[in-house]
Protein backbone atom coordinates (compact mmCIF):
# COMPACT_ATOMS: atom_id res chain seq x y z
CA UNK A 1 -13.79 -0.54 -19.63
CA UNK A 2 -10.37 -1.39 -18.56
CA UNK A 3 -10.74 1.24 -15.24
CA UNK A 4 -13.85 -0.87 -14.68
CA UNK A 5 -12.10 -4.30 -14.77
CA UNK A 6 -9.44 -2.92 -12.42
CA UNK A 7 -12.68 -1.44 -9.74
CA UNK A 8 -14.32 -4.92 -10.08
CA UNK A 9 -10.57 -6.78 -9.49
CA UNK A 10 -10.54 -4.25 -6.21
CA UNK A 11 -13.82 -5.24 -4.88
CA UNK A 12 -12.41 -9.14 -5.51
CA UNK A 13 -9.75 -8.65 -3.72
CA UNK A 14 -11.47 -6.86 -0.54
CA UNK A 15 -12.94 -10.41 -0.20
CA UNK A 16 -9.82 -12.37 -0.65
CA UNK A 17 -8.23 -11.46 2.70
CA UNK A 18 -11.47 -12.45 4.88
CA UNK A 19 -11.08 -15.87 3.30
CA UNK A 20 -7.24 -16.71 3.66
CA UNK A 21 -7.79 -15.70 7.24
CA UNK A 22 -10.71 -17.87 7.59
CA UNK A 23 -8.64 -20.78 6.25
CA UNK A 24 -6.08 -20.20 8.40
CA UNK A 25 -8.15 -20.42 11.51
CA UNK A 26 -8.63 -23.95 10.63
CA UNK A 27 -5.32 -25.31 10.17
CA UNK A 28 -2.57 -25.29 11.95
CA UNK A 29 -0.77 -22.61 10.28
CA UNK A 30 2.27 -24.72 9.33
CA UNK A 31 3.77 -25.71 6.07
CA UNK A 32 1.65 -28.28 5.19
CA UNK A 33 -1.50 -26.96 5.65
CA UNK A 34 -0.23 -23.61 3.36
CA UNK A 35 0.45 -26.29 0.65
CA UNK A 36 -2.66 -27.75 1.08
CA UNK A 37 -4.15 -24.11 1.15
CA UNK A 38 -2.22 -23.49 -2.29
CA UNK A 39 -2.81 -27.21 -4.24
CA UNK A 40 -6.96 -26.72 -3.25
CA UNK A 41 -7.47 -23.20 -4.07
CA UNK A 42 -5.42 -24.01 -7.38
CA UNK A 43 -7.53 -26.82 -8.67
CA UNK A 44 -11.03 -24.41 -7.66
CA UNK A 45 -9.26 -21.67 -9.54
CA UNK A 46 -8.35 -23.94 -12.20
CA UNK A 47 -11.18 -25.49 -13.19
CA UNK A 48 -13.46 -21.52 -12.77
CA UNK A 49 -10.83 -20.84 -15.04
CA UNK A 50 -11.25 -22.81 -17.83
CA UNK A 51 -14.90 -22.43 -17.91
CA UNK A 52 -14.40 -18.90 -18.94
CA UNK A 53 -12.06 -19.65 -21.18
CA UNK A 54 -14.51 -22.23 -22.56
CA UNK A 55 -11.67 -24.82 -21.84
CA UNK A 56 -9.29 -23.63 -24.63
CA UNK A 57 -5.45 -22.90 -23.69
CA UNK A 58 -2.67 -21.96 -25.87
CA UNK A 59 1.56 -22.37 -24.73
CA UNK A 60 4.37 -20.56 -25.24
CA UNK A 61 7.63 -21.51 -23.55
CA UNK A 62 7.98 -18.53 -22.13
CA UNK A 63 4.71 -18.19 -20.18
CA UNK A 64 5.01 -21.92 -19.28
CA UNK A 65 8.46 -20.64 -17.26
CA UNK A 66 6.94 -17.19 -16.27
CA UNK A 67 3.68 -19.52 -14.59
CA UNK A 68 6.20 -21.72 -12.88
CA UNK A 69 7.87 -18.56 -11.43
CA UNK A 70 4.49 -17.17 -10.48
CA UNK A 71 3.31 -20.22 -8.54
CA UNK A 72 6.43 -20.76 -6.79
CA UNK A 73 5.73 -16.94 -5.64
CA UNK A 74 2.35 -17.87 -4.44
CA UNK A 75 2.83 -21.04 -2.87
CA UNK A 76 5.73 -18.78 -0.35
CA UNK A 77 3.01 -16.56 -0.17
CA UNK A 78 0.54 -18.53 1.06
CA UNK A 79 2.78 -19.88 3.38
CA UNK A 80 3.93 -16.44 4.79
CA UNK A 81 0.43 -15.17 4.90
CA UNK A 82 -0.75 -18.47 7.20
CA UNK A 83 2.42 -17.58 9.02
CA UNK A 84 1.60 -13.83 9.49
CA UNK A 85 -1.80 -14.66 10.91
CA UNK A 86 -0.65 -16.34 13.79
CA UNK A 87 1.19 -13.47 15.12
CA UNK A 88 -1.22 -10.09 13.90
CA UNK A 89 -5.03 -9.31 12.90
CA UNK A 90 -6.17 -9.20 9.35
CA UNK A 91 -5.73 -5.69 9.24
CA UNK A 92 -1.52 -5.63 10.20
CA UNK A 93 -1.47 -8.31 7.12
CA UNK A 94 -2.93 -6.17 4.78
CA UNK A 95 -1.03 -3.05 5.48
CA UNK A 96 2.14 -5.18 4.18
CA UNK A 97 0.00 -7.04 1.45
CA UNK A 98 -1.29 -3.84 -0.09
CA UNK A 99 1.28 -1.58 -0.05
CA UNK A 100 3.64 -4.63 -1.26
CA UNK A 101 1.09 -4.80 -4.08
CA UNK A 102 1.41 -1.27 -5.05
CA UNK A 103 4.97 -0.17 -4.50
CA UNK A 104 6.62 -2.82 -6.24
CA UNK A 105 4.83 -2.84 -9.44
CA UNK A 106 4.78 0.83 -9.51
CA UNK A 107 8.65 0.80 -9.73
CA UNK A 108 8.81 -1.71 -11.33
CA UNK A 109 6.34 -0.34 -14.05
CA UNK A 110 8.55 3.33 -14.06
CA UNK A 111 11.48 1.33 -14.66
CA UNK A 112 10.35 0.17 -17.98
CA UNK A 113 9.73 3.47 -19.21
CA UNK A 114 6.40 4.01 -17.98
CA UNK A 115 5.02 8.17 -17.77
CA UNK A 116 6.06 9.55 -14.23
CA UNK A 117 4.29 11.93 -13.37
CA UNK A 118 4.18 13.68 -10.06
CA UNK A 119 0.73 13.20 -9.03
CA UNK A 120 1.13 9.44 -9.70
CA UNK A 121 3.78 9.75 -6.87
CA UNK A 122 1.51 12.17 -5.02
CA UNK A 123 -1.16 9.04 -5.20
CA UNK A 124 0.65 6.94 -3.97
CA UNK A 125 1.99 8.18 -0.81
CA UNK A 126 -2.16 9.37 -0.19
CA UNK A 127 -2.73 5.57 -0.24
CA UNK A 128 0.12 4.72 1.88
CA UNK A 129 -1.34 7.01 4.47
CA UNK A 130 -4.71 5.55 3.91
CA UNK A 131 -3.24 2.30 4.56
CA UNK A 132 -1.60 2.94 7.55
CA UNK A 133 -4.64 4.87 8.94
CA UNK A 134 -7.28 1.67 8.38
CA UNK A 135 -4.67 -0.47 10.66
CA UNK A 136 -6.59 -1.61 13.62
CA UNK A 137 -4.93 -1.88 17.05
CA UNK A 138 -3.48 -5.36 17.48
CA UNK A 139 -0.94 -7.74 19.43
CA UNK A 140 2.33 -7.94 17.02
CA UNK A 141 5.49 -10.27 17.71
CA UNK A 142 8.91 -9.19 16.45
CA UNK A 143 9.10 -12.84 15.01
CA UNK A 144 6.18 -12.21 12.85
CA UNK A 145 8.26 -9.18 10.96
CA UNK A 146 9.89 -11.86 8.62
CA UNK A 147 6.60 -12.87 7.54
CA UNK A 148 5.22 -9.46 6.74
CA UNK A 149 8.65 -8.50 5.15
CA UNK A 150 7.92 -11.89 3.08
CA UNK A 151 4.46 -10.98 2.13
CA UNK A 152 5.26 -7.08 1.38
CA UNK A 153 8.06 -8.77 -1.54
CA UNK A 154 5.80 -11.60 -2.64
CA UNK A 155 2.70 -9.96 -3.28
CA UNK A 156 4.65 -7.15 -5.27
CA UNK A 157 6.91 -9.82 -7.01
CA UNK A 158 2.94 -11.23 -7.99
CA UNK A 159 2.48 -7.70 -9.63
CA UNK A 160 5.97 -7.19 -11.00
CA UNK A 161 5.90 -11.10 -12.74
CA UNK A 162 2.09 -10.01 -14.28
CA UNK A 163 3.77 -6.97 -15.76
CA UNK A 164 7.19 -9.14 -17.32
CA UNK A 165 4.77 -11.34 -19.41
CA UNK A 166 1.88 -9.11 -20.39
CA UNK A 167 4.56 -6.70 -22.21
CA UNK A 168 6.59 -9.46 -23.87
CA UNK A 169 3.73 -9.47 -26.41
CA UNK A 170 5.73 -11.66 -28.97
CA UNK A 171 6.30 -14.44 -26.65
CA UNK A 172 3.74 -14.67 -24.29
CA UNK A 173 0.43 -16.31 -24.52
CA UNK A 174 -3.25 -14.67 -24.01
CA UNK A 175 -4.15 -13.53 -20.17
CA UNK A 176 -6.34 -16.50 -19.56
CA UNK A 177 -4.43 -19.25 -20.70
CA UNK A 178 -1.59 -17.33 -18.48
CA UNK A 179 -4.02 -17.53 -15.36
CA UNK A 180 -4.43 -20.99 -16.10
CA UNK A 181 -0.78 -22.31 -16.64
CA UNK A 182 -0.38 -20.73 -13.29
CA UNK A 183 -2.64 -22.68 -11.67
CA UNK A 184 -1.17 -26.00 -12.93
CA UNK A 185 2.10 -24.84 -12.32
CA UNK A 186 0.81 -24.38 -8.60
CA UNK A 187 -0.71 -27.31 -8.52
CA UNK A 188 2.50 -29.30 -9.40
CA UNK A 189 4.41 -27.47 -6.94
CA UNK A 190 2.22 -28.52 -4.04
CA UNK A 191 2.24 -31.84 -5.05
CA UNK A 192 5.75 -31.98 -5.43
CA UNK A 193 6.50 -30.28 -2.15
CA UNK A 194 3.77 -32.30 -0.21
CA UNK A 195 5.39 -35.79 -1.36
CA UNK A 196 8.60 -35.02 -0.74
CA UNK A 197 8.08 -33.78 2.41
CA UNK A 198 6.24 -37.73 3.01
CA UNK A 199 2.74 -35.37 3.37
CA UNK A 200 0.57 -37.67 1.35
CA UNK A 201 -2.69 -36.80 2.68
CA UNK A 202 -4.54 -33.94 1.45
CA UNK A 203 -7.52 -34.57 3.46
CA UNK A 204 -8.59 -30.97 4.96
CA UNK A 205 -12.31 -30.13 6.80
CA UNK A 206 -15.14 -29.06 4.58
CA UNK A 207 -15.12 -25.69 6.08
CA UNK A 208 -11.17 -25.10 4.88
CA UNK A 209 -11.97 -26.49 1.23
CA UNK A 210 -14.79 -23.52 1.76
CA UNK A 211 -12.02 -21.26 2.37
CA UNK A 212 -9.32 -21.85 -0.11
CA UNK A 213 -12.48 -22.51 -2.82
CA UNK A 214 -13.84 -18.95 -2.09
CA UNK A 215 -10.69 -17.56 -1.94
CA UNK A 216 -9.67 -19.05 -5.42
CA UNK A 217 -12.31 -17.89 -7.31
CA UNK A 218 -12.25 -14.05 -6.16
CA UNK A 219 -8.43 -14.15 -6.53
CA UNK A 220 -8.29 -15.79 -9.79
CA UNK A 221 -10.96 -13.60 -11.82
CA UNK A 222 -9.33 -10.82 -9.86
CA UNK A 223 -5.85 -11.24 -11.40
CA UNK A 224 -7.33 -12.36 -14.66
CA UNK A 225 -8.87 -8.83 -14.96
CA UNK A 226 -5.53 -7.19 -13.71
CA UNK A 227 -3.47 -9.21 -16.31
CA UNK A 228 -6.36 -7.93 -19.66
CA UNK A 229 -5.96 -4.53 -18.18
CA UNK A 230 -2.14 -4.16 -18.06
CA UNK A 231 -2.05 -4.53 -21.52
CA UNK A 232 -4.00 -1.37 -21.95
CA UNK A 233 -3.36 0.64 -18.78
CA UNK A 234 0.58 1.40 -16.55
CA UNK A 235 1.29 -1.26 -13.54
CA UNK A 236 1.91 2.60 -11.97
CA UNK A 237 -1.12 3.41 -12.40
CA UNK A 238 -3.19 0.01 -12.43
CA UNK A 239 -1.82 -1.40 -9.00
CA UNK A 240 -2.36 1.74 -7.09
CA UNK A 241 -5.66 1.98 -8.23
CA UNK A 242 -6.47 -1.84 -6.74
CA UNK A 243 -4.72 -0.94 -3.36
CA UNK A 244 -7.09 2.17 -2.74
CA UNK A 245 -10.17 0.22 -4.20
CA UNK A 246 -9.65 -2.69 -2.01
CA UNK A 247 -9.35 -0.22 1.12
CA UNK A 248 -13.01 1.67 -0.15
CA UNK A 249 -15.02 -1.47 -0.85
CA UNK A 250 -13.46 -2.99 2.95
CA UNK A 251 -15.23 -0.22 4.00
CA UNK A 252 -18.39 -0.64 2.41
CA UNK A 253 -18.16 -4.03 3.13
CA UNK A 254 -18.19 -2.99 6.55
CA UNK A 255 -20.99 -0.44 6.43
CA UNK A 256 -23.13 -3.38 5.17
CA UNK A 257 -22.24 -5.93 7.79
CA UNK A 258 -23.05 -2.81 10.08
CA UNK A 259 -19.99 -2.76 11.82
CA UNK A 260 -19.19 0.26 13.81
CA UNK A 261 -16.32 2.51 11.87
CA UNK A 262 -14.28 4.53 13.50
CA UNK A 263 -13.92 8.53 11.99
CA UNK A 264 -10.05 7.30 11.26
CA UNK A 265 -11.32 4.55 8.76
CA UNK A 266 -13.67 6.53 7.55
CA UNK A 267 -11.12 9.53 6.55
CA UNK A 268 -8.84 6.27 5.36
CA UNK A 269 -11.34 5.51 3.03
CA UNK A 270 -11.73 8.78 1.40
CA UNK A 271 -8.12 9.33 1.20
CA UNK A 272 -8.08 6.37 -0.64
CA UNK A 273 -10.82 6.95 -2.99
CA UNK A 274 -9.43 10.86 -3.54
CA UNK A 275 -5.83 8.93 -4.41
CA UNK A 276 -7.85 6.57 -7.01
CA UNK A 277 -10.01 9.18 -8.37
CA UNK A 278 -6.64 11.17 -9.19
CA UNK A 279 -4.68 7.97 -10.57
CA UNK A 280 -7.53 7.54 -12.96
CA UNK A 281 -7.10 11.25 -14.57
């Protein structure tokens, strides 16, 4: 059940990155706008939230601090990946998104005493080279390298925070009401930042609130199902897993939009799944 969760986060997240790009096509890529970006797809995320959780929420100190932590992570996320946009194509950003994803909590998760094992290793350097192989050919500016050094650390340090509070077991609070302190913690952090930066308006076009809205919802189920299944399953195993899932269903998703592959992204794709297929074992 729990591999399933993690295949249906994957496919989630394959969607995510269309979105933030889409988003950032309609702003102007600065830092208001990535606040904006954070404070709308908070609230959408909030509120699909609490409907599955049948609006119930329980608090711990320690996962009110851990949230905070989380959405100050995201909000410099969303901000770097607006950023990273306006210098490379969606697939550059993923290349550092992905591999951030999965290298970070895998360490991370081997540091704690999780199993190494050398085909876990093996797996991951397979997905690494599936990564790198799906990159399409691109303009890239040596100012943008910040950025994708920014989102590379951030989206790990998003793996690497789920992992702190889902093994602290004695302090922490269940994985939805988790998801959803994040979200408010978000929330007051764009707020914050937006009024003290004299940014009152949050006015944005329809078609960005369609963005950050469709973006929220895949990306908060998404990490809900990631946080349930780290209780069960290794971050070495669980966030490599995602990173060669998200790669196989962008594929798919491309078959089905009948977009022309090239044989590279098709051998990147079954790299990938071969890499998954042998995590899972």
């Amino acid at each position: 059940m729990y591999y399933l969760m993690i295949t249906i986060a994957a496919l989630l997240f394959s969607l995510q990155f269309m979105f933030n790009n889409g988003y950032s096509k309609e702003c102007d890529r600065g830092w208001d706008s990535s606040l904006k970006f954070s404070f709308y797809s908070s609230v959408t995320g909030l509120l699909a939230l609490l409907f599955i959780n049948k609006f119930k929420m329980d608090i711990s100190m320690f996962s009110v601090i851990m949230a905070f932590v989380y959405g100050a992570v995201c909000v410099t996320s969303s901000y770097s990946s607006i950023k990273a946009f306006k210098y490379a194509n969606l697939s550059v950003y993923s290349v550092f998104s992905m591999i951030g994803g999965m290298l970070l909590p895998f360490v991370y998760g081997i540091m704690c005493g999780e199993e190494f094992k050398a085909v876990r290793l093996i797996c991951c350097v397979l997905i690494v080279i599936s990564v790198l192989m799906s990159v399409k050919k691109g303009e890239q500016a040596k100012r943008a390298i910040k950025y994708y050094i920014a989102v590379f650390v951030l989206n790990g340090m998003v793996g690497v925070i789920s992992k702190f509070h889902q093994m602290n077991t004695g302090l922490c609070v269940d994985s939805a009401s988790f998801m959803i302190l994040t979200k408010i913690a978000t929330i007051f952090i764009s707020v914050l930042l937006l009024f003290k930066g004299r940014k009152t308006t949050f006015l944005i076009s329809k078609k960005a609130f369609a963005y950050s809205a469709m973006y929220s919802v895949v990306n908060s189920i998404g990490n809900l199902m990631l946080l349930i299944a780290l209780i069960h399953l290794p971050a070495s195993v669980q966030y490599p897993i995602v990173t060669g899932g998200v790669i196989i269903f962008a594929t798919i998703i491309d078959i089905i939009r009948k977009e022309k592959l090239t044989k590279k992204e098709i051998a990147a794709a079954c790299v990938a799944f071969l890499s998954a297929a042998l995590m899972a074992l």
